[in-house]
C-alpha atoms as a PDB file:
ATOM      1  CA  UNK A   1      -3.572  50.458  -7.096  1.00  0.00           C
ATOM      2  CA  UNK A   2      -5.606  47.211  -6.935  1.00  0.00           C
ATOM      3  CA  UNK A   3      -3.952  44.260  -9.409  1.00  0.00           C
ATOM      4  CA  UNK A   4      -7.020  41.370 -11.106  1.00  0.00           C
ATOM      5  CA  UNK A   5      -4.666  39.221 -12.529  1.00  0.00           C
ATOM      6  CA  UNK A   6      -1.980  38.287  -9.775  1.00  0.00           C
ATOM      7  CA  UNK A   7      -2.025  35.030  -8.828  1.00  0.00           C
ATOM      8  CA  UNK A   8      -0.670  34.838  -5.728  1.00  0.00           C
ATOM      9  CA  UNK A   9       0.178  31.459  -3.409  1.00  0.00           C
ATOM     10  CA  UNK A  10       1.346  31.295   0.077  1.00  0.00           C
ATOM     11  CA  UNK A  11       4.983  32.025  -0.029  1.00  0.00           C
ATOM     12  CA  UNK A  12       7.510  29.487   1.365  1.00  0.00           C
ATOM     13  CA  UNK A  13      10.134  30.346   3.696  1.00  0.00           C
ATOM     14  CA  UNK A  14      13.894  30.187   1.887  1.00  0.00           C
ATOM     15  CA  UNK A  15      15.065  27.617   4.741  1.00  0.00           C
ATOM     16  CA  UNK A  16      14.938  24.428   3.356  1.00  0.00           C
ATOM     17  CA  UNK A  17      12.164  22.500   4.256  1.00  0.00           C
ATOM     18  CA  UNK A  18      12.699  20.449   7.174  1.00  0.00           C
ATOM     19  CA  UNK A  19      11.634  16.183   6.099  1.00  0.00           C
ATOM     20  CA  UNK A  20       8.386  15.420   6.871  1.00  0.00           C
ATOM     21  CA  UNK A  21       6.910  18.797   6.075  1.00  0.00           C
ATOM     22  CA  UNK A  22       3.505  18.271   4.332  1.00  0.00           C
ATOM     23  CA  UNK A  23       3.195  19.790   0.703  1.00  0.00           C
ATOM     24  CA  UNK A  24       1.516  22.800  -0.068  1.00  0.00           C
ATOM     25  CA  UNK A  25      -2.275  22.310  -1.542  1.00  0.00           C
ATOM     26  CA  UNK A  26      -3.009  24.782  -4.244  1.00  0.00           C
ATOM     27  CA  UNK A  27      -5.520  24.961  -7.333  1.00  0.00           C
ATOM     28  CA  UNK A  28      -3.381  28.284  -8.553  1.00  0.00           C
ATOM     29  CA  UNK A  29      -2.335  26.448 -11.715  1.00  0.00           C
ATOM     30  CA  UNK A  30      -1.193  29.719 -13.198  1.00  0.00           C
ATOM     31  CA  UNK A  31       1.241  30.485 -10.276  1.00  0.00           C
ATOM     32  CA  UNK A  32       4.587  31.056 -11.456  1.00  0.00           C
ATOM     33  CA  UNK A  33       7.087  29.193  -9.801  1.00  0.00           C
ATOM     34  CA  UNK A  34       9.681  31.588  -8.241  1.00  0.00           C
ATOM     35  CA  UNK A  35      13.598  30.580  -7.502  1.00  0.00           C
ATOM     36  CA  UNK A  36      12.727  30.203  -3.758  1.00  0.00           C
ATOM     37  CA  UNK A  37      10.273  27.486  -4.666  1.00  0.00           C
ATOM     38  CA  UNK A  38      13.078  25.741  -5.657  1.00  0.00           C
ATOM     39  CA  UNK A  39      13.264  21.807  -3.345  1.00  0.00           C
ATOM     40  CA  UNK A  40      10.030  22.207  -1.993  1.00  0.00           C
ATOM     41  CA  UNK A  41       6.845  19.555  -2.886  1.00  0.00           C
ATOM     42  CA  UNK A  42       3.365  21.413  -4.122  1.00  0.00           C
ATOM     43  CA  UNK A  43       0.001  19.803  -4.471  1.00  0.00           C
ATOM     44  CA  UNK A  44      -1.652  20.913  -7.364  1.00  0.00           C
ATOM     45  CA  UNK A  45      -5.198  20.596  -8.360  1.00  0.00           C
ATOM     46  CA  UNK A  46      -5.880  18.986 -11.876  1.00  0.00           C
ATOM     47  CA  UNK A  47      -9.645  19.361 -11.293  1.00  0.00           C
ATOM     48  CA  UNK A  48     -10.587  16.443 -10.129  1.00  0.00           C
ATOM     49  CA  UNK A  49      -7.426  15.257  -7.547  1.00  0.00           C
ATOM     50  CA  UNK A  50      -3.867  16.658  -6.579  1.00  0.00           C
ATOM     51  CA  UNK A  51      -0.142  15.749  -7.926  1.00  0.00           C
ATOM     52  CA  UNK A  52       2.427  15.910  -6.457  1.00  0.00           C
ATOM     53  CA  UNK A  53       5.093  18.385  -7.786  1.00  0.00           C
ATOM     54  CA  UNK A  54       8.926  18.542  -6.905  1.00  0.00           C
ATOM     55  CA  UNK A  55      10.429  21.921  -7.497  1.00  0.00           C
ATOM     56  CA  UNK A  56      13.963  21.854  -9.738  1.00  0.00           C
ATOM     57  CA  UNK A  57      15.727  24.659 -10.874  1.00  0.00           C
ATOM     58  CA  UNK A  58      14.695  23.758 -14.249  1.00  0.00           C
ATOM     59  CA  UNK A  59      10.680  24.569 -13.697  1.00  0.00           C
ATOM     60  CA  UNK A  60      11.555  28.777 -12.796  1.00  0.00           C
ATOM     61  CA  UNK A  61       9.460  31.054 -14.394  1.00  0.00           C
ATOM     62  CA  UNK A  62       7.112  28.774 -15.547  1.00  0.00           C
ATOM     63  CA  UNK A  63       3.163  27.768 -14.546  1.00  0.00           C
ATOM     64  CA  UNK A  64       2.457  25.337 -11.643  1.00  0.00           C
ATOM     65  CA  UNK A  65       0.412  24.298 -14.366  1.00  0.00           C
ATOM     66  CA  UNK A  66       2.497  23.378 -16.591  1.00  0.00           C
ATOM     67  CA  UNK A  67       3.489  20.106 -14.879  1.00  0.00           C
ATOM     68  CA  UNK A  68      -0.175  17.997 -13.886  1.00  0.00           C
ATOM     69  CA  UNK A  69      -2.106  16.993 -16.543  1.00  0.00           C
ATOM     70  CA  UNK A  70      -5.862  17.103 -16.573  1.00  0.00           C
ATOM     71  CA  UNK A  71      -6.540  15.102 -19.148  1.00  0.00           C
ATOM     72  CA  UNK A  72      -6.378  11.384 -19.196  1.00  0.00           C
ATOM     73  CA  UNK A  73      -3.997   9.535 -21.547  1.00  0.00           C
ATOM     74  CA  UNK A  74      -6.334   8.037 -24.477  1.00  0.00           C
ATOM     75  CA  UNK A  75      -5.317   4.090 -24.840  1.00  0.00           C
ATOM     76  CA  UNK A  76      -6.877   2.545 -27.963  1.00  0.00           C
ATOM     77  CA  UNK A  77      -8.428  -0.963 -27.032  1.00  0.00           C
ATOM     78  CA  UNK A  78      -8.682  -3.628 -28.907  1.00  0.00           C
ATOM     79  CA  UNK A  79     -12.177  -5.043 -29.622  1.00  0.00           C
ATOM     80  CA  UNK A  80     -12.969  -8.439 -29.516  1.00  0.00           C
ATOM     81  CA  UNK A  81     -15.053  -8.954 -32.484  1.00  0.00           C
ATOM     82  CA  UNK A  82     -12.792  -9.060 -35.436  1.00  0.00           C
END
């Protein structure tokens, strides 16, 4: 039985990561994040560079998405001519 719609990501080992240990580089933004995710640092794409991501108990179940923007903040500016 062949699945489309997994979205799969290389999965961790449940030893904590040892310091030092790069981060793992991924553009799956609709990876869910699973409890043994939990402590270690992801890359993720936000289409144009990636963020850093620290995994907290908190984020479980959800999207790797979820957590980079890829939009930029809008900041009104002021003109000069008033």
């Amino acid at each position: 039985m062949l699945i489309d719609n997994v979205n799969s990501l290389p999965l961790p080992r449940k030893l904590p990561a040892p310091p030092g240990t790069p981060p793992i580089k991924t553009q799956k933004r609709s990876a869910t994040i699973l409890p043994n995710f939990v402590g270690l640092k992801f890359q993720v794409h936000n289409g144009k560079i990636y963020q850093d991501v620290v995994i907290t108990e908190e984020m479980v179940g959800r999207k790797l998405g979820e957590f980079v923007a890829t939009r930029k903040r809008f900041t009104y500016k002021q003109s000069k001519n008033k």
